[in-house]
PDB file of N, CA and C in Angstrom:
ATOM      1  N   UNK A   1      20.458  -7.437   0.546  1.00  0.00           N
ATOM      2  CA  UNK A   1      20.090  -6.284   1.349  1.00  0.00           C
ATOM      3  C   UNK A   1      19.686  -6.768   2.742  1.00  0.00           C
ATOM      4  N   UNK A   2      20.410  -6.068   4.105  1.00  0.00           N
ATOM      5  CA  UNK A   2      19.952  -6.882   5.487  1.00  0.00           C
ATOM      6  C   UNK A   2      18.453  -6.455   5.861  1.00  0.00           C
ATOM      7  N   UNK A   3      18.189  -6.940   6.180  1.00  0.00           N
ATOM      8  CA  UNK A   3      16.358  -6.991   6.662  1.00  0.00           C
ATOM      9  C   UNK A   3      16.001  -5.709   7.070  1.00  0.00           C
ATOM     10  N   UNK A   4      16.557  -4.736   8.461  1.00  0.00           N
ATOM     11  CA  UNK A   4      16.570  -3.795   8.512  1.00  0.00           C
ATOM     12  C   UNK A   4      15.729  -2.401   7.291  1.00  0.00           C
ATOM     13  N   UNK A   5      16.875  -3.209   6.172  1.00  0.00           N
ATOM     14  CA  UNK A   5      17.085  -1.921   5.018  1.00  0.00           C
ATOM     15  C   UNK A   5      15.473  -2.072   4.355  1.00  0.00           C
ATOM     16  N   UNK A   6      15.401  -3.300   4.178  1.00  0.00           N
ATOM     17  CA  UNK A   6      14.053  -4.050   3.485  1.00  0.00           C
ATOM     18  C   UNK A   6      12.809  -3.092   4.099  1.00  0.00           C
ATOM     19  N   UNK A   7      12.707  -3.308   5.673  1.00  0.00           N
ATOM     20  CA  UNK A   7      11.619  -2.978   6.749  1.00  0.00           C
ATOM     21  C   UNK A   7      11.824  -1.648   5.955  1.00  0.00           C
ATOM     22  N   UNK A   8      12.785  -0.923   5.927  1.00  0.00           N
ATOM     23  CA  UNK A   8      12.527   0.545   5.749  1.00  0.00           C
ATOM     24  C   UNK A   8      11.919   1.019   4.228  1.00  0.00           C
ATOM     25  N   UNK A   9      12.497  -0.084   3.544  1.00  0.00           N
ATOM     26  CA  UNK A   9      12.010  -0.266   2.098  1.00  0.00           C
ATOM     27  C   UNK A   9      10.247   0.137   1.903  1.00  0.00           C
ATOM     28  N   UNK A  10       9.801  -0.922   2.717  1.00  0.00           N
ATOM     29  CA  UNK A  10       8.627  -1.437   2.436  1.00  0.00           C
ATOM     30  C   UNK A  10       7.819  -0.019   3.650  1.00  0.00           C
ATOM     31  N   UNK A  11       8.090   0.164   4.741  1.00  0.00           N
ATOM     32  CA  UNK A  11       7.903   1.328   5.572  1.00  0.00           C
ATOM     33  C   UNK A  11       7.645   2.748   4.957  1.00  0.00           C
ATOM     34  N   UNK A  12       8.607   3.170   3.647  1.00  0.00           N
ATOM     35  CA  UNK A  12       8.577   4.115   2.979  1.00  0.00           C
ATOM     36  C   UNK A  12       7.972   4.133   1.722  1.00  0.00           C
ATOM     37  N   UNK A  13       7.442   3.205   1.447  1.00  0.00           N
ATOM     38  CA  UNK A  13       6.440   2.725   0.164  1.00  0.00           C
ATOM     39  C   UNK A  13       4.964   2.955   0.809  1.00  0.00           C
ATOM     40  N   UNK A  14       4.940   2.423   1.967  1.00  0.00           N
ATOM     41  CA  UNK A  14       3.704   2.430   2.345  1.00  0.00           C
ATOM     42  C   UNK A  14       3.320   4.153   2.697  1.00  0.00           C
ATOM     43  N   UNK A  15       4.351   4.602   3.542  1.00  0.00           N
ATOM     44  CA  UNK A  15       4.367   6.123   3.761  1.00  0.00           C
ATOM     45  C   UNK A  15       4.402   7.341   2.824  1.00  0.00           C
ATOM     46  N   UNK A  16       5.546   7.234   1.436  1.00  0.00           N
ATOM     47  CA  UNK A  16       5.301   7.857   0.432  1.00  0.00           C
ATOM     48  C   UNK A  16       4.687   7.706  -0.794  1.00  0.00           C
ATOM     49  N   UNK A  17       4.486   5.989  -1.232  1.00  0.00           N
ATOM     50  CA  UNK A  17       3.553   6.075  -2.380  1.00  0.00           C
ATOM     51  C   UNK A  17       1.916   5.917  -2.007  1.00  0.00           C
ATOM     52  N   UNK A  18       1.773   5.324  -0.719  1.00  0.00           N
ATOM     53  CA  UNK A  18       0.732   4.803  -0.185  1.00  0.00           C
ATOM     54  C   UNK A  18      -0.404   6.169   0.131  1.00  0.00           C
ATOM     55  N   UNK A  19      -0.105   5.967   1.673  1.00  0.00           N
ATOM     56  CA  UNK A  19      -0.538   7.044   1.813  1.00  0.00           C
ATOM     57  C   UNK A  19      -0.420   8.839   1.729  1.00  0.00           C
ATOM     58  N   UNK A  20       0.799   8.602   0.762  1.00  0.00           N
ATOM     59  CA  UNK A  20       1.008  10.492   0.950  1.00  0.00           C
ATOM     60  C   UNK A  20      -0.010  10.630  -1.107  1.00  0.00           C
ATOM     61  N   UNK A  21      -0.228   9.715  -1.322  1.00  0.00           N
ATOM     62  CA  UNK A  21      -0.438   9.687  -2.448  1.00  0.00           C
ATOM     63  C   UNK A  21       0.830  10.048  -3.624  1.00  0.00           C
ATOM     64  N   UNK A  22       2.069   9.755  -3.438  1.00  0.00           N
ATOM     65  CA  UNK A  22       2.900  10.227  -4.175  1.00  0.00           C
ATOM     66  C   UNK A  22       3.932   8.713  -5.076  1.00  0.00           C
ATOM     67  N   UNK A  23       3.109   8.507  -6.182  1.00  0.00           N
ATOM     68  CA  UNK A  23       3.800   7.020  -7.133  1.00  0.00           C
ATOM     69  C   UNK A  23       4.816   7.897  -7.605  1.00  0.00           C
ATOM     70  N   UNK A  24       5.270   9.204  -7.780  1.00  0.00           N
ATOM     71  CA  UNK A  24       6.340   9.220  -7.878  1.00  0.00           C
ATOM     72  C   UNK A  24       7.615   8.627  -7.256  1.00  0.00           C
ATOM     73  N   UNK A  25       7.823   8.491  -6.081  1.00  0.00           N
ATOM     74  CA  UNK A  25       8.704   8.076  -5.151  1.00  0.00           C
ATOM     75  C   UNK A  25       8.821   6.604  -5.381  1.00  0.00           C
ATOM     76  N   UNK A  26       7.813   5.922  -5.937  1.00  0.00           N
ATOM     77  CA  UNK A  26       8.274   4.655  -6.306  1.00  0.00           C
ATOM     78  C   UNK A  26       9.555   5.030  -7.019  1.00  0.00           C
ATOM     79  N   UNK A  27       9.690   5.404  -7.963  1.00  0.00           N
ATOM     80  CA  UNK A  27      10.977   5.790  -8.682  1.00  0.00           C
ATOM     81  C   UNK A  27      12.089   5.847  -8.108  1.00  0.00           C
ATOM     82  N   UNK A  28      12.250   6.294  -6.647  1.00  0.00           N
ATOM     83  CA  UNK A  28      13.264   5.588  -5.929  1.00  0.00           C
ATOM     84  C   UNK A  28      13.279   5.216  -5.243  1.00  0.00           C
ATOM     85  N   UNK A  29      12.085   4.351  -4.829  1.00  0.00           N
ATOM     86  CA  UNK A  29      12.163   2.870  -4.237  1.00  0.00           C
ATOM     87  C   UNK A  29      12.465   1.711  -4.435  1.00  0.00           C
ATOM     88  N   UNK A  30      12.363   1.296  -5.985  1.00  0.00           N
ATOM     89  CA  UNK A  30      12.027   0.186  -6.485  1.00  0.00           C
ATOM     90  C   UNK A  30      12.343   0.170  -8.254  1.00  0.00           C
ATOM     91  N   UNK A  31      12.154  -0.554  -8.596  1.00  0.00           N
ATOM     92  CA  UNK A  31      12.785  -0.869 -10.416  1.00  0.00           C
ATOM     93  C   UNK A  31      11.684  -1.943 -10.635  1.00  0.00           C
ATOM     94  N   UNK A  32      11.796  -2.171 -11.740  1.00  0.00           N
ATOM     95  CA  UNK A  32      11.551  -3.463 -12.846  1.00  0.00           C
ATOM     96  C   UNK A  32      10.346  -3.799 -12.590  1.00  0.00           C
ATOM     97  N   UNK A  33      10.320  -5.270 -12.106  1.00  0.00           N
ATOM     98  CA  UNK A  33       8.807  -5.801 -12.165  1.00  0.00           C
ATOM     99  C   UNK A  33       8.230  -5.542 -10.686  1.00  0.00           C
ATOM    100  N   UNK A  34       8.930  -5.511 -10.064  1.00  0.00           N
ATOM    101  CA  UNK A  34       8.146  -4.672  -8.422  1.00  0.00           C
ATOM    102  C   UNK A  34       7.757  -3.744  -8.624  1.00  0.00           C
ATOM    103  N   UNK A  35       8.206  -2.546  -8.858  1.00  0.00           N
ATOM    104  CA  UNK A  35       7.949  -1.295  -9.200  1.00  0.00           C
ATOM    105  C   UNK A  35       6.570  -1.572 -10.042  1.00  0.00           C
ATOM    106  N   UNK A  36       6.645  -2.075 -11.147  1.00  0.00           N
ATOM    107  CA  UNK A  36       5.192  -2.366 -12.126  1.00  0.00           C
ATOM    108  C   UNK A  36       4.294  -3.135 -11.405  1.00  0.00           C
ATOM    109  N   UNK A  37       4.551  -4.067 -10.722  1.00  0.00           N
ATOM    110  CA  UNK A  37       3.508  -4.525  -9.657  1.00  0.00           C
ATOM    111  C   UNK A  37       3.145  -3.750  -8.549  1.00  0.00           C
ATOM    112  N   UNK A  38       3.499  -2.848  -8.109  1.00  0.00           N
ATOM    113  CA  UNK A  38       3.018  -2.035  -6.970  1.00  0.00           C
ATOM    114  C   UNK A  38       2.064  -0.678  -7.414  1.00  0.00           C
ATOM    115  N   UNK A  39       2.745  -0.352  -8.421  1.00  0.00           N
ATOM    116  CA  UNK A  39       1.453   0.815  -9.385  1.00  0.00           C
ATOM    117  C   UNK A  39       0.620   0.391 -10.264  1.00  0.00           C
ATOM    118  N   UNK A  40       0.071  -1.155 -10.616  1.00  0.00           N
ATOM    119  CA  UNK A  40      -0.766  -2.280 -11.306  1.00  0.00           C
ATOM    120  C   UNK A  40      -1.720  -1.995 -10.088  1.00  0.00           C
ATOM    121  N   UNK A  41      -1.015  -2.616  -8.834  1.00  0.00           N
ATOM    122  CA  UNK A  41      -2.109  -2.761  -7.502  1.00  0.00           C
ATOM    123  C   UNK A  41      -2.810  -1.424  -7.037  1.00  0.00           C
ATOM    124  N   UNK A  42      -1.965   0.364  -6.825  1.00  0.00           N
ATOM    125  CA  UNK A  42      -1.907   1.093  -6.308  1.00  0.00           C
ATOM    126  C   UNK A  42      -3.056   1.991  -6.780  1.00  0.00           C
ATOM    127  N   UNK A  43      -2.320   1.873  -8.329  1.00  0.00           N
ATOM    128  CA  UNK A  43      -3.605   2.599  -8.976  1.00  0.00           C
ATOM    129  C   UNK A  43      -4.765   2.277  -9.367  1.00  0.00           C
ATOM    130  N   UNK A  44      -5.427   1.418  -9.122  1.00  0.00           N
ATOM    131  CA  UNK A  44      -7.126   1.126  -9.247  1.00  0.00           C
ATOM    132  C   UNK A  44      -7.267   1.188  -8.281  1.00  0.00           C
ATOM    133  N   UNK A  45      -6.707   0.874  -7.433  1.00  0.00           N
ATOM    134  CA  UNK A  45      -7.215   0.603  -5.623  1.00  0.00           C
ATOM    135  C   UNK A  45      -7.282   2.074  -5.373  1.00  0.00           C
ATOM    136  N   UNK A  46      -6.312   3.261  -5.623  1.00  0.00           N
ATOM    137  CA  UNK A  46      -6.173   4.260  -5.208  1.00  0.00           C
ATOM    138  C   UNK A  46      -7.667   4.881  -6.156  1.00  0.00           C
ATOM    139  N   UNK A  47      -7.850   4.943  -6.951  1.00  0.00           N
ATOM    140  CA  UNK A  47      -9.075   5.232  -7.919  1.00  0.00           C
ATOM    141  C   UNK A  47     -10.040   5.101  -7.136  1.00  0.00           C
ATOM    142  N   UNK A  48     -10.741   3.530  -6.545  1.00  0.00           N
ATOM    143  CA  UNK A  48     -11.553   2.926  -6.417  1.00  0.00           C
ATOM    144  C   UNK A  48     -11.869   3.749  -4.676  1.00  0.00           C
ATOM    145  N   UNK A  49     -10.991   4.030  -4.053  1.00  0.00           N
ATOM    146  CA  UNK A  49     -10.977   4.060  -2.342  1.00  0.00           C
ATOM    147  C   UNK A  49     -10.085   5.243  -2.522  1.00  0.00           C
ATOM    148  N   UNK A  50     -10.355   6.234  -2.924  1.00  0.00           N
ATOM    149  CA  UNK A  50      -9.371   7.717  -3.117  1.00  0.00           C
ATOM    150  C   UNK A  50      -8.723   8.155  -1.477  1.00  0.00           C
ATOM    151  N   UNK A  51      -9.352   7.895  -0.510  1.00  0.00           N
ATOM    152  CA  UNK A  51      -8.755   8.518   0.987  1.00  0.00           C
ATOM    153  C   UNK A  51      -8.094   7.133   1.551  1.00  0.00           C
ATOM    154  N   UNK A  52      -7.954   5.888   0.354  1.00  0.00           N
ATOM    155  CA  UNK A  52      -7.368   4.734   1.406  1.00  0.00           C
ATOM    156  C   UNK A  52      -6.278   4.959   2.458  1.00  0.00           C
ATOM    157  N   UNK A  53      -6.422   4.435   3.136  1.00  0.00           N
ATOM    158  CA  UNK A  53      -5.110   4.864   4.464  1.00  0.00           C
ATOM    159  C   UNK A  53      -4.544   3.014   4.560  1.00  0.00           C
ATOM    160  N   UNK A  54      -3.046   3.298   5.202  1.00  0.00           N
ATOM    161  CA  UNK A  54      -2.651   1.871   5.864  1.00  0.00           C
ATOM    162  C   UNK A  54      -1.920   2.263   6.424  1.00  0.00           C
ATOM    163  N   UNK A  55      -2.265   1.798   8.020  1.00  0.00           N
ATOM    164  CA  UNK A  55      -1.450   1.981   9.316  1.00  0.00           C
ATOM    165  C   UNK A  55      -0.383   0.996   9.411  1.00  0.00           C
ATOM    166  N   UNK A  56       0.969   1.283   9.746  1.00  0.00           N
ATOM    167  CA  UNK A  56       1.961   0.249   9.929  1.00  0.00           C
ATOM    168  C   UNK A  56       1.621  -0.205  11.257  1.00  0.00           C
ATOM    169  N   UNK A  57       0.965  -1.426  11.963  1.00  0.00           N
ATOM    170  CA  UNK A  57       1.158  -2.268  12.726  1.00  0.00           C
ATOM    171  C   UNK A  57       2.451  -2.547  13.551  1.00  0.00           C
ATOM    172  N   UNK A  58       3.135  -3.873  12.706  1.00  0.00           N
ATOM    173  CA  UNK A  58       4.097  -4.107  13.032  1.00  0.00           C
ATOM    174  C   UNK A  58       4.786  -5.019  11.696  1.00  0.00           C
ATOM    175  N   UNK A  59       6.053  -5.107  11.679  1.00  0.00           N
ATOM    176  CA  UNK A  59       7.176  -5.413  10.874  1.00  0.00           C
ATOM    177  C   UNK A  59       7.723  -6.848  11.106  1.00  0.00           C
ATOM    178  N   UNK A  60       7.742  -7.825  10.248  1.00  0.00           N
ATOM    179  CA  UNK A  60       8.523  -8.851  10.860  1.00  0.00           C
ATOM    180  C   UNK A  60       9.667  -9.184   9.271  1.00  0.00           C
ATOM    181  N   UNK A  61      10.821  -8.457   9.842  1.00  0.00           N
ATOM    182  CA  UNK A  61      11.891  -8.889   8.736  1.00  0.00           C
ATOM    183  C   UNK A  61      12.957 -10.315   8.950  1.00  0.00           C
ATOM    184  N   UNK A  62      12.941 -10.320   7.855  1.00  0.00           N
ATOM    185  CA  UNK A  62      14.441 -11.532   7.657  1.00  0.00           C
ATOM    186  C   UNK A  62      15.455 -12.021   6.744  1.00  0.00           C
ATOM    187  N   UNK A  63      16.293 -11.410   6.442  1.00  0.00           N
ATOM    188  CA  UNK A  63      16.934 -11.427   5.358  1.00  0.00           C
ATOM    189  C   UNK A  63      16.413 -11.078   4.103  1.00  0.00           C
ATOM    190  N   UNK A  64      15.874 -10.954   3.220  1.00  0.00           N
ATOM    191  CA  UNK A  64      15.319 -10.400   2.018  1.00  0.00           C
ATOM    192  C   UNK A  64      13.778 -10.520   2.270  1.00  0.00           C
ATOM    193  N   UNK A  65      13.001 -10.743   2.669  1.00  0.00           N
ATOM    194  CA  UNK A  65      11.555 -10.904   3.434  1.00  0.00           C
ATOM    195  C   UNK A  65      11.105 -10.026   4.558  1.00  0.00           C
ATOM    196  N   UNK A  66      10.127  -9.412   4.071  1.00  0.00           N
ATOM    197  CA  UNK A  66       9.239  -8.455   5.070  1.00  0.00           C
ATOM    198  C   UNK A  66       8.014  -9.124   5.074  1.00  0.00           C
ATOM    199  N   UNK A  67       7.016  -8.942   6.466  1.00  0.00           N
ATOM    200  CA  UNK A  67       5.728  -9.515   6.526  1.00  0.00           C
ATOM    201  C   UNK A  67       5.300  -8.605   7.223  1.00  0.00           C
ATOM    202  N   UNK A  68       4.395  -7.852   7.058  1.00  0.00           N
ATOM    203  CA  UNK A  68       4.178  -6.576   7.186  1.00  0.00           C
ATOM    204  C   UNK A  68       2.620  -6.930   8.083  1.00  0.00           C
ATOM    205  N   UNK A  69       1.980  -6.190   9.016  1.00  0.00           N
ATOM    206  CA  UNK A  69       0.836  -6.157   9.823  1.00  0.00           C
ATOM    207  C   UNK A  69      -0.095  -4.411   9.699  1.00  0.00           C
ATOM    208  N   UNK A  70      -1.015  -4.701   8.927  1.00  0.00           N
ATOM    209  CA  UNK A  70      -1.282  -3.043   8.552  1.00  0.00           C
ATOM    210  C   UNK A  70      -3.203  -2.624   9.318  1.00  0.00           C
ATOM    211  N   UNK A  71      -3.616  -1.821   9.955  1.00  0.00           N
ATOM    212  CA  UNK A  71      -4.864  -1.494   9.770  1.00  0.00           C
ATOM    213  C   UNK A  71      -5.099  -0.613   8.646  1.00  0.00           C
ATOM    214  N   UNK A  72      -6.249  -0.735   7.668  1.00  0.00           N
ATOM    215  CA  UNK A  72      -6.441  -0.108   6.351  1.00  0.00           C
ATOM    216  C   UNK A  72      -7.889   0.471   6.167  1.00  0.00           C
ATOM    217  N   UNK A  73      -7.793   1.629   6.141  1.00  0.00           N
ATOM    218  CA  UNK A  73      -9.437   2.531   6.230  1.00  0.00           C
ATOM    219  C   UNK A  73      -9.288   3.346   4.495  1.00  0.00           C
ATOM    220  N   UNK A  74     -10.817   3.526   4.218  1.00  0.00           N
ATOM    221  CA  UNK A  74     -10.850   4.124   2.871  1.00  0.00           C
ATOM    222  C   UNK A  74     -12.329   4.455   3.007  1.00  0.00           C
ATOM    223  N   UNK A  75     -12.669   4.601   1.812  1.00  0.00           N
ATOM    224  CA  UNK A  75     -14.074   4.859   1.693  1.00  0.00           C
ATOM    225  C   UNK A  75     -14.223   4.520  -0.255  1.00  0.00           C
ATOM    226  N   UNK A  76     -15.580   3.858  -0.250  1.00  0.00           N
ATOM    227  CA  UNK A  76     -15.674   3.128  -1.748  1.00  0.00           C
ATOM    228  C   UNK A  76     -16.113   3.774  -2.334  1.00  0.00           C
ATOM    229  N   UNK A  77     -15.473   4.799  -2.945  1.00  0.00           N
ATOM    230  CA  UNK A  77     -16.374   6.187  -4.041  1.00  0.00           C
ATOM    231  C   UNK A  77     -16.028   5.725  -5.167  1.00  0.00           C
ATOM    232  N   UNK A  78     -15.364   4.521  -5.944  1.00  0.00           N
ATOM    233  CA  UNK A  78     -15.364   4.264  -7.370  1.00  0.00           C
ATOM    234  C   UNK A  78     -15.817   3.132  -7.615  1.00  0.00           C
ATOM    235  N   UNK A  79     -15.896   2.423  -8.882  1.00  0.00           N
ATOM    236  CA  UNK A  79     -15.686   0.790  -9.156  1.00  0.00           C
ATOM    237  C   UNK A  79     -14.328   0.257  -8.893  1.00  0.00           C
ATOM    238  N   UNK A  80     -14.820  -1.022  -8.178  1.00  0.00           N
ATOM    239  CA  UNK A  80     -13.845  -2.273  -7.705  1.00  0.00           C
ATOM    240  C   UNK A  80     -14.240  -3.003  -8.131  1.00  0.00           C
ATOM    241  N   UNK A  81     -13.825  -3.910  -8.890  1.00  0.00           N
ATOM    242  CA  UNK A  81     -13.918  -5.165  -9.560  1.00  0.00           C
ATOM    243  C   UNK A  81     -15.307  -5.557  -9.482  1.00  0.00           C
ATOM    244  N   UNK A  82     -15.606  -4.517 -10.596  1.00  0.00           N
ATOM    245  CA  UNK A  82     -17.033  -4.420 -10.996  1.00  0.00           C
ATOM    246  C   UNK A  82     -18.124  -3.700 -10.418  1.00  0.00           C
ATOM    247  N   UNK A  83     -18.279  -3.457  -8.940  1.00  0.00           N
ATOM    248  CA  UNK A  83     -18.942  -3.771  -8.104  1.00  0.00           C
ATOM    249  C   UNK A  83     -18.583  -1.797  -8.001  1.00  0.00           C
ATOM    250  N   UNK A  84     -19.970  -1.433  -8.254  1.00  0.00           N
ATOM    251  CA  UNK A  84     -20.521  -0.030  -8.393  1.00  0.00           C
ATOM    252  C   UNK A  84     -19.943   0.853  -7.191  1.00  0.00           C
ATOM    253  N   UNK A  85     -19.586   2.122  -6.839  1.00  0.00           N
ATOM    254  CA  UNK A  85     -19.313   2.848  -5.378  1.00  0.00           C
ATOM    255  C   UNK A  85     -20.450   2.592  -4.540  1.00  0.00           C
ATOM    256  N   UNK A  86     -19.852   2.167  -3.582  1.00  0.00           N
ATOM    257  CA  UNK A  86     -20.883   2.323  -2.221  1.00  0.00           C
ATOM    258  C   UNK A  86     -21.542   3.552  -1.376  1.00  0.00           C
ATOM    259  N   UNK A  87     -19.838   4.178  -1.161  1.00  0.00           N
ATOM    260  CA  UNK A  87     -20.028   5.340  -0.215  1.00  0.00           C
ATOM    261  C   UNK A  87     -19.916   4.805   0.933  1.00  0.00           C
ATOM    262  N   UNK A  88     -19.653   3.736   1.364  1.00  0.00           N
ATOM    263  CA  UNK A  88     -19.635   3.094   2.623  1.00  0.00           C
ATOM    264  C   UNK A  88     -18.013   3.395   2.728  1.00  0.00           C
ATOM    265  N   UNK A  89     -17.887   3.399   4.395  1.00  0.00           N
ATOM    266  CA  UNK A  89     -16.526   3.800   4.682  1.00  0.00           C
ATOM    267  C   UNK A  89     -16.102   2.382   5.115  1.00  0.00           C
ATOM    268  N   UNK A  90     -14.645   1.994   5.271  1.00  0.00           N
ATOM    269  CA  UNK A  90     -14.524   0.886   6.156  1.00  0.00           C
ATOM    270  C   UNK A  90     -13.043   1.723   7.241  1.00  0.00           C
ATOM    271  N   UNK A  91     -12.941   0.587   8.685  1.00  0.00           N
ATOM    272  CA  UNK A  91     -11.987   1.364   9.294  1.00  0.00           C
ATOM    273  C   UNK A  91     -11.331   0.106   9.791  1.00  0.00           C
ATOM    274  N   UNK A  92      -9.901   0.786   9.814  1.00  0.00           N
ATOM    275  CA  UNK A  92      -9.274  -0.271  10.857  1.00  0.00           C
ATOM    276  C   UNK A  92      -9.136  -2.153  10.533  1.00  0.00           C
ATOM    277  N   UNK A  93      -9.250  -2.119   9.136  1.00  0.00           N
ATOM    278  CA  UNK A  93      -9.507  -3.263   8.545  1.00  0.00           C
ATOM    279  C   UNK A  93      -7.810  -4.009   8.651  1.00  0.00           C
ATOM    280  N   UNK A  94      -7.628  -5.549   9.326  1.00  0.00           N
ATOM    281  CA  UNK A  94      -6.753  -6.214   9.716  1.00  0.00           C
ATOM    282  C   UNK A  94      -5.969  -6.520   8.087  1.00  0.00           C
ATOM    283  N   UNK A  95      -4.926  -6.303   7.599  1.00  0.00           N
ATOM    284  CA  UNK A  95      -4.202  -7.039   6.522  1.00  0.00           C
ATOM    285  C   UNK A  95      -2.526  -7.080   6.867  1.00  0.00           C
ATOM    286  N   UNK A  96      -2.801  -8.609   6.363  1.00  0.00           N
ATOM    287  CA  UNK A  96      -1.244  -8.784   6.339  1.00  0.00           C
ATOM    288  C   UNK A  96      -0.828  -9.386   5.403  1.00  0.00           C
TER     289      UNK A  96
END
C-alpha cells in the first residue's frame, strides 16, 4: 500500500474511531491483529478519559510506515491502570 494511502489510513482511524467515538468503523479500516490491537488500546483508554481528543499534528509517511505527531486532551473520570479518577483535565499533551 503507497504511503499516501497509509497517512489516510491512520488519519481516518484517528478521526472516526478516535475521536468521533465510533469502533465501528474500525471494521473498515483494518482486520486481524491490528484491528484487535487498536480496540485492546481504545477501549479502556476511551472508558478511563471518556472526552479524550487527538489532534493530527503532522504525518510523516513511507512506504508501509506512518509516524504520526498528535496533541491529546481528555479528562480522568475513570480508572487507569489502577490509579482512581482524578477529574483533572489534561490539554494539548505532545505524543508521537
Amino acid at each position: 500500500m503507497p504511503s499516501q494511502e497509509n497517512e489516510e489510513l491512520v488519519r481516518r482511524l484517528v478521526d472516526e474511531v478516535v475521536n468521533r467515538r465510533n469502533p465501528d468503523a474500525l471494521d473498515e479500516l483494518a482486520e486481524g491483529q491490528f484491528a484487535k490491537l487498536a480496540l485492546r488500546w481504545i477501549s479502556p483508554f476511551r472508558s478511563s478519559f471518556p472526552d479524550f481528543r487527538m489532534e493530527i499534528v503532522q504525518f510523516v509517511a513511507e512506504d508501509d510506515k506512518v509516524v504520526g505527531h498528535f496533541k491529546c486532551s481528555g479528562t480522568h473520570r475513570g480508572d487507569w491502570l489502577g490509579f482512581p479518577p482524578t477529574g483533572r483535565r489534561f490539554e494539548n499533551v505532545d505524543e508521537i
